[in-house]
Protein backbone atom coordinates (compact mmCIF):
# COMPACT_ATOMS: atom_id res chain seq x y z
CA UNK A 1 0.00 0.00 0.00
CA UNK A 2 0.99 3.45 -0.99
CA UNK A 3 0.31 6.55 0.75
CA UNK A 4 0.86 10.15 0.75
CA UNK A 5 1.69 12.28 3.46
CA UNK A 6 1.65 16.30 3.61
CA UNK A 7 4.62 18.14 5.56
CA UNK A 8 3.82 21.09 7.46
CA UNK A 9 5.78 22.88 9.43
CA UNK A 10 3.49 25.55 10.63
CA UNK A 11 3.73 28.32 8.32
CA UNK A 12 2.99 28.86 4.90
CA UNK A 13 3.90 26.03 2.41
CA UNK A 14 6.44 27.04 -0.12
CA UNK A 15 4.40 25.07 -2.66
CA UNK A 16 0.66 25.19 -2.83
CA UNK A 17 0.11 21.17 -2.99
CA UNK A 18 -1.53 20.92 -6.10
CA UNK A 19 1.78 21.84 -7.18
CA UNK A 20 3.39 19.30 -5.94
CA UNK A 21 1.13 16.40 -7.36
CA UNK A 22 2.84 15.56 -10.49
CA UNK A 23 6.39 14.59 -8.66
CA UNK A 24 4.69 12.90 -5.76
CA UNK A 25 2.69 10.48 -8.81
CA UNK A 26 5.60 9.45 -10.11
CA UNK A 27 6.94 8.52 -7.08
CA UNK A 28 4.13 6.71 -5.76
CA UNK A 29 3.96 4.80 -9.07
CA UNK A 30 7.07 3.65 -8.74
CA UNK A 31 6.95 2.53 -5.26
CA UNK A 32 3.36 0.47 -6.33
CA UNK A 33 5.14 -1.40 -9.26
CA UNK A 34 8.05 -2.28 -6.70
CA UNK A 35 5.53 -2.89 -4.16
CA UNK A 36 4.04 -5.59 -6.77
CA UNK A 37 7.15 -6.97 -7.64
CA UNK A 38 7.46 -8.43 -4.57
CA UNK A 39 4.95 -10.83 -3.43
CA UNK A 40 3.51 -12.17 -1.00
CA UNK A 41 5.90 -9.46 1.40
CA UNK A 42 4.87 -6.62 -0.95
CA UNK A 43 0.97 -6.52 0.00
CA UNK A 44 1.80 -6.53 3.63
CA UNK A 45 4.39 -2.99 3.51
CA UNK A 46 3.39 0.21 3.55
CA UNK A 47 4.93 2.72 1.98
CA UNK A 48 4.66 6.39 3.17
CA UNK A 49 5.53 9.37 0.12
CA UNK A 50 5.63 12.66 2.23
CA UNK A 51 5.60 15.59 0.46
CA UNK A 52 9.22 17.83 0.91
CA UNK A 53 9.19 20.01 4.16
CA UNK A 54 9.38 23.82 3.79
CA UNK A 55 13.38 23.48 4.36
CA UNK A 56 13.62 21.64 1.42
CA UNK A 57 11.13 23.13 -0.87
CA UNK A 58 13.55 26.23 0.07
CA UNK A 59 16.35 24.63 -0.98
CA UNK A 60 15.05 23.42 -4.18
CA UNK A 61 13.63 26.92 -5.06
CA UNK A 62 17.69 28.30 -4.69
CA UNK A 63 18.63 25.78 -6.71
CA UNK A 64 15.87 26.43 -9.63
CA UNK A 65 16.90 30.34 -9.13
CA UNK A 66 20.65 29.73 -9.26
CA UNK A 67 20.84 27.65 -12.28
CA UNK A 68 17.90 29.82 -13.61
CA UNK A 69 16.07 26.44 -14.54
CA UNK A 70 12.36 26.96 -16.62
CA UNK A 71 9.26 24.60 -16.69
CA UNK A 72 9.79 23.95 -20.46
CA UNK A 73 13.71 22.51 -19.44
CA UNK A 74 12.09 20.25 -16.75
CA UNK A 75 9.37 19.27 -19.16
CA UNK A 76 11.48 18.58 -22.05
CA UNK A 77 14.16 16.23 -19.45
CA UNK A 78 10.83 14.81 -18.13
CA UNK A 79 8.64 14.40 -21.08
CA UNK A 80 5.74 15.37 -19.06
CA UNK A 81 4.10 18.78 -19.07
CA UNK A 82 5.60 20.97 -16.19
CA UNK A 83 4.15 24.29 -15.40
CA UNK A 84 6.33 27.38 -13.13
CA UNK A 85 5.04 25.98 -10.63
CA UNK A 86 5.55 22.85 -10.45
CA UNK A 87 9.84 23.09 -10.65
CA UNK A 88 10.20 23.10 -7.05
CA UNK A 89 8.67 20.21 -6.05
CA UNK A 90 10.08 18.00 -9.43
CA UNK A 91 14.10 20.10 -8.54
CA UNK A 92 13.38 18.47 -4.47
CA UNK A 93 13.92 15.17 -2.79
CA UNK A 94 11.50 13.46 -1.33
CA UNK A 95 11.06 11.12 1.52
CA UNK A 96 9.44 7.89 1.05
CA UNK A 97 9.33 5.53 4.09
CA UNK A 98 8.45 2.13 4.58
CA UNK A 99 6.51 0.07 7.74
CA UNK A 100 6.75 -3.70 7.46
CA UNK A 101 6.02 -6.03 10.87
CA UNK A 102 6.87 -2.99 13.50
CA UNK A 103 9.89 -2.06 11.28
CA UNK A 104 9.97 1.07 9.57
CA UNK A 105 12.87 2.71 7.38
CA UNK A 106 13.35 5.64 5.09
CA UNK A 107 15.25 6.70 2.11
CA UNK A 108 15.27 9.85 -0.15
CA UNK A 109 14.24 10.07 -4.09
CA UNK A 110 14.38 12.34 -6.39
CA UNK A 111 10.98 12.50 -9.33
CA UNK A 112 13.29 13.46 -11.95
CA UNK A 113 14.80 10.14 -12.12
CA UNK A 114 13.55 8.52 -14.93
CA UNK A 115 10.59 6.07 -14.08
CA UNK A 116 12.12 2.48 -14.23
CA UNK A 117 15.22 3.80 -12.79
CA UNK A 118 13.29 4.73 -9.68
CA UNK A 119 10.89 1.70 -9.47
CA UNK A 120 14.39 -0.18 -9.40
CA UNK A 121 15.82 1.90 -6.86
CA UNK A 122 12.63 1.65 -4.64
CA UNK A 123 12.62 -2.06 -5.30
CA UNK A 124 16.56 -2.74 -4.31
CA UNK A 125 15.50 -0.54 -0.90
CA UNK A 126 12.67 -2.31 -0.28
CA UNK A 127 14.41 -5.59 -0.87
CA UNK A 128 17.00 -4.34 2.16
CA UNK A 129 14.61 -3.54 3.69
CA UNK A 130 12.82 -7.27 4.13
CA UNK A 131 16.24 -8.77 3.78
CA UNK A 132 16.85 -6.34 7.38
CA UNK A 133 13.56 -7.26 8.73
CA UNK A 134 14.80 -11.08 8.91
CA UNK A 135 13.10 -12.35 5.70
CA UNK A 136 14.55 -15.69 4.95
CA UNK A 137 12.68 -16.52 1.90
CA UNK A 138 14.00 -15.08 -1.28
CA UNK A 139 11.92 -12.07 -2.86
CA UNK A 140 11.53 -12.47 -5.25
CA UNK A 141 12.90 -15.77 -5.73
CA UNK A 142 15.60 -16.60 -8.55
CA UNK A 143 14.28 -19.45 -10.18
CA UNK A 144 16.50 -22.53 -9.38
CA UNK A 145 18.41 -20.68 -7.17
CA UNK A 146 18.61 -19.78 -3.27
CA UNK A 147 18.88 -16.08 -3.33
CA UNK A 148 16.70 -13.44 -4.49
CA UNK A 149 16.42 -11.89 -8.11
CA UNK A 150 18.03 -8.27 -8.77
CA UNK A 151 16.28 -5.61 -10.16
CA UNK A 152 17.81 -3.90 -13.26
CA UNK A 153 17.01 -1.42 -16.04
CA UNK A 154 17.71 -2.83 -19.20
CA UNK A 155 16.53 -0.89 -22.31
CA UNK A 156 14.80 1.85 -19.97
CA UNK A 157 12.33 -1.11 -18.76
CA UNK A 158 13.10 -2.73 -15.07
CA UNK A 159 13.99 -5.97 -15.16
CA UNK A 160 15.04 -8.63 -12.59
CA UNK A 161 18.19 -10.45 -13.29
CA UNK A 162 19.91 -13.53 -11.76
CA UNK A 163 22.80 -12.35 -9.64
CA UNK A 164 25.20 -14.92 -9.78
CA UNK A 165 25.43 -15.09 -13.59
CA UNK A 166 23.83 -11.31 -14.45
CA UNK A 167 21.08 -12.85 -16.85
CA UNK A 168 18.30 -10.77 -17.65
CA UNK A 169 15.58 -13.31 -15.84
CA UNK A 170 12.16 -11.20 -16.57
CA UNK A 171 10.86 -8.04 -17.34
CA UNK A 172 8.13 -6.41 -15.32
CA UNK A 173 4.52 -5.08 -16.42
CA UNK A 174 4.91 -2.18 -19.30
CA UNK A 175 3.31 0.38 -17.21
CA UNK A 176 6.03 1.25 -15.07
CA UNK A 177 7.77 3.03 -17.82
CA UNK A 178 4.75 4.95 -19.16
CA UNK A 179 3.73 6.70 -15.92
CA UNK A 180 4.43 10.11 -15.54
């Protein structure tokens, strides 16, 4: 399960949070395709995408300021339309934490990365993750073998891949690449 999560820090957002919908899709569409790329574990870990805090929507806006960055750059590295905006919250990190069994951890992401790059990232933390939490089984399992497949991006799709000889295994559903 995915969910989102608001920051507030008790004054004004720097980003109205409509703004901030786009980057927080992508992200959450990622985390659901790594989410369903690793069953049964997967349907049992939730997975918390909390909008950036007002620190680091500052940050991001001295960054878009500094290197003078416009919607129509972000939208043309993106391929998605980007409005003003919008900038900050695709030019921020983004917290994205994870509960499974009383355990919980956290990483960072960034929306900009490009869509099957980030599912595999949020799959190889999420993998950690269980692997930390004491999982013995596999996940998911390498067929024939005794230790979990690795995700990959091959071609711009994810992919998991045998680790001991680095074959591409299988690719996953088509639809992590196409969201935005």
């Amino acid at each position: 399960m995915v969910e989102s999560r608001e920051a507030g820090s008790g004054g004004s957002p720097a980003v109205a949070p409509e703004h901030l919908l786009a980057p927080r899709q992508r992200i959450e569409a990622a985390a659901a395709a790594a989410l369903a790329e690793l069953p049964p574990h997967g349907r049992w870990i939730t997975v918390t995408v909390e909008d950036p805090d007002d620190d680091d929507l500052a940050y991001a806006l001295a960054l878009v300021v500094r290197d003078r960055t416009t919607a129509a750059e972000v939208a043309a590295h993106l391929g998605v339309p980007v409005t003003e905006p919008e900038v900050i919250g695709w030019a921020s990190e983004w917290v994205v934490s994870a509960r499974y069994r009383g355990s919980a951890a956290g990483t960072s992401v960034s929306p900009t990365t490009d869509p099957a790059e980030l599912a595999v990232d949020l799959a190889d933390w999420l993998q950690t993750f269980l692997a930390d939490d004491f999982i013995s089984d596999p996940v998911p399992p390498c067929p024939g073998h005794p230790h979990p497949m690795r995700p990959v991006v091959h071609e711009w799709k994810p992919w998991w891949t045998c680790p001991r000889d680095s074959g591409l295994v299988r690719p996953w559903p088509a639809q992590v690449t196409d969201q935005s």
